[in-house]
C-alpha atoms as a PDB file:
ATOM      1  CA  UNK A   1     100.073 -37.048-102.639  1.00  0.00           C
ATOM      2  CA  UNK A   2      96.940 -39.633-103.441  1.00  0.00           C
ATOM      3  CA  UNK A   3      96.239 -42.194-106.023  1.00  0.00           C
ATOM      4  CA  UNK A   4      92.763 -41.556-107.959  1.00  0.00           C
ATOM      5  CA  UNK A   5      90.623 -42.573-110.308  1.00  0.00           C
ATOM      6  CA  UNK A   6      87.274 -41.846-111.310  1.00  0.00           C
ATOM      7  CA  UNK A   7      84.964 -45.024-111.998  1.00  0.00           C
ATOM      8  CA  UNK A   8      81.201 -46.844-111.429  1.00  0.00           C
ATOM      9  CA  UNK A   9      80.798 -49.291-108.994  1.00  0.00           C
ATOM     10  CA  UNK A  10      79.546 -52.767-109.880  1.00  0.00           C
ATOM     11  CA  UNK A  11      76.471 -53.671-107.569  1.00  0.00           C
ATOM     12  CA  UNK A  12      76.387 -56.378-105.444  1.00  0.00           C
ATOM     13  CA  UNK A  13      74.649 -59.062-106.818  1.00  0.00           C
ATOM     14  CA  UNK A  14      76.928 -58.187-110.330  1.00  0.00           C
ATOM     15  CA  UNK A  15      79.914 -58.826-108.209  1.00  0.00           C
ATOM     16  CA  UNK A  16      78.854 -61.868-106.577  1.00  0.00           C
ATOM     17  CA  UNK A  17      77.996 -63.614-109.994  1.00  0.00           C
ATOM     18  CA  UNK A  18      81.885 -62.391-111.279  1.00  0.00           C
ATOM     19  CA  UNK A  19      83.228 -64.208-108.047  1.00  0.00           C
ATOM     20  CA  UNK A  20      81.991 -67.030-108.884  1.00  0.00           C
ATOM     21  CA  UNK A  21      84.210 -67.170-111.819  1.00  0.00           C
ATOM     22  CA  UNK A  22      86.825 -66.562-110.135  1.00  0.00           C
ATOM     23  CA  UNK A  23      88.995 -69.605-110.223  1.00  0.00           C
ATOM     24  CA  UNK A  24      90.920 -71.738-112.600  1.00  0.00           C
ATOM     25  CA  UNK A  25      94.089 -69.868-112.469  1.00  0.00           C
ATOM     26  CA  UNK A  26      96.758 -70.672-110.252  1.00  0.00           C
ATOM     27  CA  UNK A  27      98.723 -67.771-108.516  1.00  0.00           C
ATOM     28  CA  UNK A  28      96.114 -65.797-109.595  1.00  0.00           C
ATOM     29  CA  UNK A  29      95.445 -62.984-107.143  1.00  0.00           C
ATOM     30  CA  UNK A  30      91.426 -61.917-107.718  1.00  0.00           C
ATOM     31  CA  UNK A  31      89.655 -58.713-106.274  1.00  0.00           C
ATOM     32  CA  UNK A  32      87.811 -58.702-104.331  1.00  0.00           C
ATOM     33  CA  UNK A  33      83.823 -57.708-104.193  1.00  0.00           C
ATOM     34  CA  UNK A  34      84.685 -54.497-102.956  1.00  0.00           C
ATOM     35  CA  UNK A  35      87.281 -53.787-105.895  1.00  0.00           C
ATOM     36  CA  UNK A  36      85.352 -54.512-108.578  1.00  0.00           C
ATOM     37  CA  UNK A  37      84.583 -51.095-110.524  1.00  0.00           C
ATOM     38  CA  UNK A  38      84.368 -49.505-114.010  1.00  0.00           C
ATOM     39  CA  UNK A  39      87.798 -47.492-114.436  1.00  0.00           C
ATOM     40  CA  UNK A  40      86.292 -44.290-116.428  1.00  0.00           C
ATOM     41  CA  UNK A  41      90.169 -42.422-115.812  1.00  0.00           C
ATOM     42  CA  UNK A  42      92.798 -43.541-113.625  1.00  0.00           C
ATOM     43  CA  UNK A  43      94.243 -40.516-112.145  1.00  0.00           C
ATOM     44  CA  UNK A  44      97.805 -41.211-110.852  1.00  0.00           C
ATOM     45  CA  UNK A  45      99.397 -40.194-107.741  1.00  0.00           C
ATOM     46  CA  UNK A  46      98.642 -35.864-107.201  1.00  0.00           C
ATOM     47  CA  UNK A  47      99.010 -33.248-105.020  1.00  0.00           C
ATOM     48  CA  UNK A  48      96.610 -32.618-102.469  1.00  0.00           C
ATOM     49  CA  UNK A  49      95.572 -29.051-104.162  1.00  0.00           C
ATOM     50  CA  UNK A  50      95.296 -30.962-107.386  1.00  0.00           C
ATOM     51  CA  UNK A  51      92.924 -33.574-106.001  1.00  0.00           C
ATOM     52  CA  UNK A  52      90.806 -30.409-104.863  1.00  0.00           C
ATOM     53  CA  UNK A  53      90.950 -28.915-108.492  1.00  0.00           C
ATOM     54  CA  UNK A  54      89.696 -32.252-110.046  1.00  0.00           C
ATOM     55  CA  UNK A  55      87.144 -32.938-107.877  1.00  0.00           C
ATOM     56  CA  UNK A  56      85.314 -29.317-108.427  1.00  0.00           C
ATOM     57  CA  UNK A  57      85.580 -30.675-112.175  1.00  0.00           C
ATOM     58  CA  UNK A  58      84.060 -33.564-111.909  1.00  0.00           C
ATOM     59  CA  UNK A  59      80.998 -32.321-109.818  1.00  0.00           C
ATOM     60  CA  UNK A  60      80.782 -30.073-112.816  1.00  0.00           C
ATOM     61  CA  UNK A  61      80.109 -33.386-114.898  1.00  0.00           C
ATOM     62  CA  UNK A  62      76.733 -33.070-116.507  1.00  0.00           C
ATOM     63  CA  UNK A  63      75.746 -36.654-118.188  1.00  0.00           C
ATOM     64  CA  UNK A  64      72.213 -38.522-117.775  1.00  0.00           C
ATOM     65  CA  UNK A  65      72.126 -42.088-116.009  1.00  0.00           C
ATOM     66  CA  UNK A  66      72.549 -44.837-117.965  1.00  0.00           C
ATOM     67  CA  UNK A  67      73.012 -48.656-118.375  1.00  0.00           C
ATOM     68  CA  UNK A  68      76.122 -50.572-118.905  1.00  0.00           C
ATOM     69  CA  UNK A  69      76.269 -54.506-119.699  1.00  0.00           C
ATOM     70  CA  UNK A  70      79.211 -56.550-119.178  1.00  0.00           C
ATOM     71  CA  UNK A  71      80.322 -58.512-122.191  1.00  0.00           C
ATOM     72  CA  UNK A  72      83.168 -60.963-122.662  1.00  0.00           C
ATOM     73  CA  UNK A  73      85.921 -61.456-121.018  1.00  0.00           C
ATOM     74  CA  UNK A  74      89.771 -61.882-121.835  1.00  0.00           C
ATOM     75  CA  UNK A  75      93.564 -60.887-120.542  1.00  0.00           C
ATOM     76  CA  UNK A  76      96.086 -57.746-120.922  1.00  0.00           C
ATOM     77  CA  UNK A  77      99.292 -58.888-122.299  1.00  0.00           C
ATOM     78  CA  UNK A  78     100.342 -62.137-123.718  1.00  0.00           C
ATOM     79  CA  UNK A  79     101.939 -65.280-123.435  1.00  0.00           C
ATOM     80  CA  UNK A  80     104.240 -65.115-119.996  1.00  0.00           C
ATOM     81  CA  UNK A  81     103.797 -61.333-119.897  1.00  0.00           C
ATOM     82  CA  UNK A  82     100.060 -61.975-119.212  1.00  0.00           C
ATOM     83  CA  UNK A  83      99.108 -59.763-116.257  1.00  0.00           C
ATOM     84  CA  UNK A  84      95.665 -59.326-115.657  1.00  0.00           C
ATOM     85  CA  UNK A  85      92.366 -61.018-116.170  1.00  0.00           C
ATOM     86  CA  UNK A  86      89.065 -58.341-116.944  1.00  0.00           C
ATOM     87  CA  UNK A  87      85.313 -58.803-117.825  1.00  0.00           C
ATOM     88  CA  UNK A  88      84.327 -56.964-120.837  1.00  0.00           C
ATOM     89  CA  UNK A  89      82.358 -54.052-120.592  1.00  0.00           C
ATOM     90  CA  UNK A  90      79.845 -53.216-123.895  1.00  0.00           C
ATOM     91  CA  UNK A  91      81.027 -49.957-125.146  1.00  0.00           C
ATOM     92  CA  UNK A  92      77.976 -47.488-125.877  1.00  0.00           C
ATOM     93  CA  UNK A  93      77.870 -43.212-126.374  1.00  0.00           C
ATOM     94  CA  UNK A  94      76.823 -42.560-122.658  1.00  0.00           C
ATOM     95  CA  UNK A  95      79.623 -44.764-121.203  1.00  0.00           C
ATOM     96  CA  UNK A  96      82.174 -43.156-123.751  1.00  0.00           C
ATOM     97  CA  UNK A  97      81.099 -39.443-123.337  1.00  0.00           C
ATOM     98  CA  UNK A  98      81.408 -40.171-119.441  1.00  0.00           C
ATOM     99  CA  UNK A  99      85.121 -41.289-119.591  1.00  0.00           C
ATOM    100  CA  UNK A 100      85.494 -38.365-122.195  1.00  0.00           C
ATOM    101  CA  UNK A 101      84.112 -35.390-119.608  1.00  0.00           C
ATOM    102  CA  UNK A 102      86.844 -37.658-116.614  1.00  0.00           C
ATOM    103  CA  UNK A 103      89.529 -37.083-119.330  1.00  0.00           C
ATOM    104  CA  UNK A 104      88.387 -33.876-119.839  1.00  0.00           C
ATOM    105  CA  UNK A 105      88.238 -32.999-116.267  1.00  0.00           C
ATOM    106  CA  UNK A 106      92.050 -34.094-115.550  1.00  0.00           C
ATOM    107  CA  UNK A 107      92.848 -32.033-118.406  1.00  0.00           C
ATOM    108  CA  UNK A 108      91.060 -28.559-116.749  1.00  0.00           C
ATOM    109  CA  UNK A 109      92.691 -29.470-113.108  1.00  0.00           C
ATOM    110  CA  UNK A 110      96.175 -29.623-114.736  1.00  0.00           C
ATOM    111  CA  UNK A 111      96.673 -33.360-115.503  1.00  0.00           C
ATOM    112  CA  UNK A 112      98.447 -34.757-118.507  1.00  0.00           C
ATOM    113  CA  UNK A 113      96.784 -36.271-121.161  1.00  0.00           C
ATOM    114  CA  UNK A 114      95.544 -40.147-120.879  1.00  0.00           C
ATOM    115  CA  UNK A 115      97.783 -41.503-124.235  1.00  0.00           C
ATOM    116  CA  UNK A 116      96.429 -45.351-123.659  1.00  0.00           C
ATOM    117  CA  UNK A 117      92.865 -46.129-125.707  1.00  0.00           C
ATOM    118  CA  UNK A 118      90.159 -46.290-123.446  1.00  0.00           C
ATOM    119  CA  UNK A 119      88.548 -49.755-122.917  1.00  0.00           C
ATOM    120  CA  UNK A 120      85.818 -50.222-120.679  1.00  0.00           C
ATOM    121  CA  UNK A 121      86.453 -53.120-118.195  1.00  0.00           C
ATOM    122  CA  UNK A 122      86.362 -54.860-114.368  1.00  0.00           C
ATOM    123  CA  UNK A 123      89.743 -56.043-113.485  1.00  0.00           C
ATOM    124  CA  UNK A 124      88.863 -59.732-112.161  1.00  0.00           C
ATOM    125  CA  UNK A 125      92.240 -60.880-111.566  1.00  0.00           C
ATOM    126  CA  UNK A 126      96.312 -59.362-111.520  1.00  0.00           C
ATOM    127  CA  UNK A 127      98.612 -62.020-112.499  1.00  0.00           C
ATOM    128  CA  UNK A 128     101.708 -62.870-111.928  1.00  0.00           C
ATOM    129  CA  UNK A 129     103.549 -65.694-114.126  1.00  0.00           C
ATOM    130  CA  UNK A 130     100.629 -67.129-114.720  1.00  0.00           C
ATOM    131  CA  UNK A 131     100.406 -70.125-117.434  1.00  0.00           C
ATOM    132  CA  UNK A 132      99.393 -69.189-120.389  1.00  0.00           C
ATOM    133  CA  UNK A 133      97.064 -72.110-121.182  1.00  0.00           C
ATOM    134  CA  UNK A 134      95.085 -71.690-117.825  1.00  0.00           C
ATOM    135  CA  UNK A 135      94.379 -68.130-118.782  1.00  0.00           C
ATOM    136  CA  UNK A 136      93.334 -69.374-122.031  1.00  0.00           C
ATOM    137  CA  UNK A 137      91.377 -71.778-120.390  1.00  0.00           C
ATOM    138  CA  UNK A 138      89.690 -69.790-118.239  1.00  0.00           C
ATOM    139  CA  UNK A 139      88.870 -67.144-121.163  1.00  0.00           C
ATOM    140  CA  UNK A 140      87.429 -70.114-123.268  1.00  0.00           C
ATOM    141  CA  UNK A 141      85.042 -71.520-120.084  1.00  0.00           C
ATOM    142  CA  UNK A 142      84.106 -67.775-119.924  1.00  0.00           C
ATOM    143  CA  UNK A 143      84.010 -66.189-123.006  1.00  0.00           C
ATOM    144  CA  UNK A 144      80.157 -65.733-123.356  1.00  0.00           C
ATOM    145  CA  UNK A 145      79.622 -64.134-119.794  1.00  0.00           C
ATOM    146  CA  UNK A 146      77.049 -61.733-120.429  1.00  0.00           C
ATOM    147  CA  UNK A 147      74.947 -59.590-117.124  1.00  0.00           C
ATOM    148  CA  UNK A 148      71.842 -57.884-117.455  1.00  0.00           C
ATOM    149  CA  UNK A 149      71.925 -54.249-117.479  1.00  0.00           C
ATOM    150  CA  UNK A 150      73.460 -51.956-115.014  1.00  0.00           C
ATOM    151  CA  UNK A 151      71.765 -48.942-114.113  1.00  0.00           C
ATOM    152  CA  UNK A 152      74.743 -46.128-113.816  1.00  0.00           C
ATOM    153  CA  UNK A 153      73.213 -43.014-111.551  1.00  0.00           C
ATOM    154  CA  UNK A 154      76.246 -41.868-110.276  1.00  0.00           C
ATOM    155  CA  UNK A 155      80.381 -42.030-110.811  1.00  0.00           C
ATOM    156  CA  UNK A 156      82.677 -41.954-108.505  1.00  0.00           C
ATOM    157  CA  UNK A 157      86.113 -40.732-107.426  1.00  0.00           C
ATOM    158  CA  UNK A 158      87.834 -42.938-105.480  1.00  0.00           C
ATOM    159  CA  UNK A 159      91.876 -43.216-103.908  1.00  0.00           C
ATOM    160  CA  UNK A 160      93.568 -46.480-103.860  1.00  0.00           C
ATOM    161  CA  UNK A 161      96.297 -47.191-101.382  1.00  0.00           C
ATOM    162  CA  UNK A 162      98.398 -50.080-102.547  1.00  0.00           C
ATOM    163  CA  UNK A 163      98.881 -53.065-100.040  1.00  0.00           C
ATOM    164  CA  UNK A 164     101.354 -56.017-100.247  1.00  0.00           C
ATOM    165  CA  UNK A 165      98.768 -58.102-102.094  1.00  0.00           C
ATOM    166  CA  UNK A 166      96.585 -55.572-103.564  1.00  0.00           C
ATOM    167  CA  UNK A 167      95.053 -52.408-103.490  1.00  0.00           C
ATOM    168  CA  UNK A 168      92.668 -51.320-101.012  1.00  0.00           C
ATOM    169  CA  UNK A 169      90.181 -48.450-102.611  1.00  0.00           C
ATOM    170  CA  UNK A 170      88.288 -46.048-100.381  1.00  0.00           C
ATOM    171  CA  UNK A 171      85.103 -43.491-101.767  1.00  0.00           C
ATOM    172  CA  UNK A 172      86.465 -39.900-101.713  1.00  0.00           C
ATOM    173  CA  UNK A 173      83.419 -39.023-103.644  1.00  0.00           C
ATOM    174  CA  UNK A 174      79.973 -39.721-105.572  1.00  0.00           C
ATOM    175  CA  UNK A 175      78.950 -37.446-108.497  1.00  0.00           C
ATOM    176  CA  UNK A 176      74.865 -37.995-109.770  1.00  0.00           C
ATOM    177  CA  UNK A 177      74.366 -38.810-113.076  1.00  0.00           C
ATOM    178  CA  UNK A 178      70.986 -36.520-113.524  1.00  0.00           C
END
């Protein structure tokens, strides 16, 4: 079995100006540069023969490249079941017709249909018993966090192997965007 999900990488110098946000929360556990991604369909734990199915579907992906632009911030759940802290990301056609052919994709290699809404984020943060007016805090200091345009030329599948503290991701593959 592996853990998948399909998603674009932030660049760099994206993720550099998002860890410099990253305190004010106590307890809060943040990701690091190397975690920080775009989560276009989260995959779940398959079979190895599965994987293989899904990834012949998404090289089948045909989508041109386009820009994203992160927008806002805020937090999944609320009061003390608050459990993660995300940067917005703007939702636009080419972004949403993406995660559509991922869903689709999952759907062709035998996967069950995604039933959660999609919305377009970077995890930041996973909390645990956080305080609720720190995380408020924090949104308020952050709220208008806006980054210039990402260039999107490629999406990628990667498999997450979950540590102690968090997970650790490695690139299984890169699909162009053409």
């Amino acid at each position: 079995m592996i853990r998948l999900f399909a998603a674009l990488p932030i660049p760099d110098d994206i993720g550099q100006a998002l860890a410099r946000r990253q305190a004010g929360v106590e307890g809060a556990r943040w990701r690091s540069l190397e975690a920080l991604h775009v989560t276009l369909r989260f995959f779940g734990e398959i079979r190895e023969d599965v994987a293989r199915d899904l990834d012949a579907e998404l090289s089948a992906v045909r989508a041109a490249p386009f820009e994203i632009e992160l927008a806002g911030v805020g937090a999944f759940g609320d009061g003390p079941d608050i459990h993660a802290i995300w940067a917005g990301v703007a939702e636009t056609e080419p972004l949403l017709r993406l995660a559509k052919a991922c869903e689709t994709a999952a759907r062709r290699a035998g996967l069950k249909a995604e039933t959660r809404h999609y919305r377009p984020h970077v995890t930041l943060a996973y909390l645990r018993r956080a305080d609720p007016g720190e995380v408020a805090a924090w949104i308020q200091a952050n709220n208008l966090l806006r980054s210039p345009p990402i260039r999107a030329e490629t999406f990628c599948l990667y498999s997450s192997f979950l540590g102690s503290e968090q997970a650790h991701y490695r690139l299984e593959a890169e699909y162009p965007l053409t």
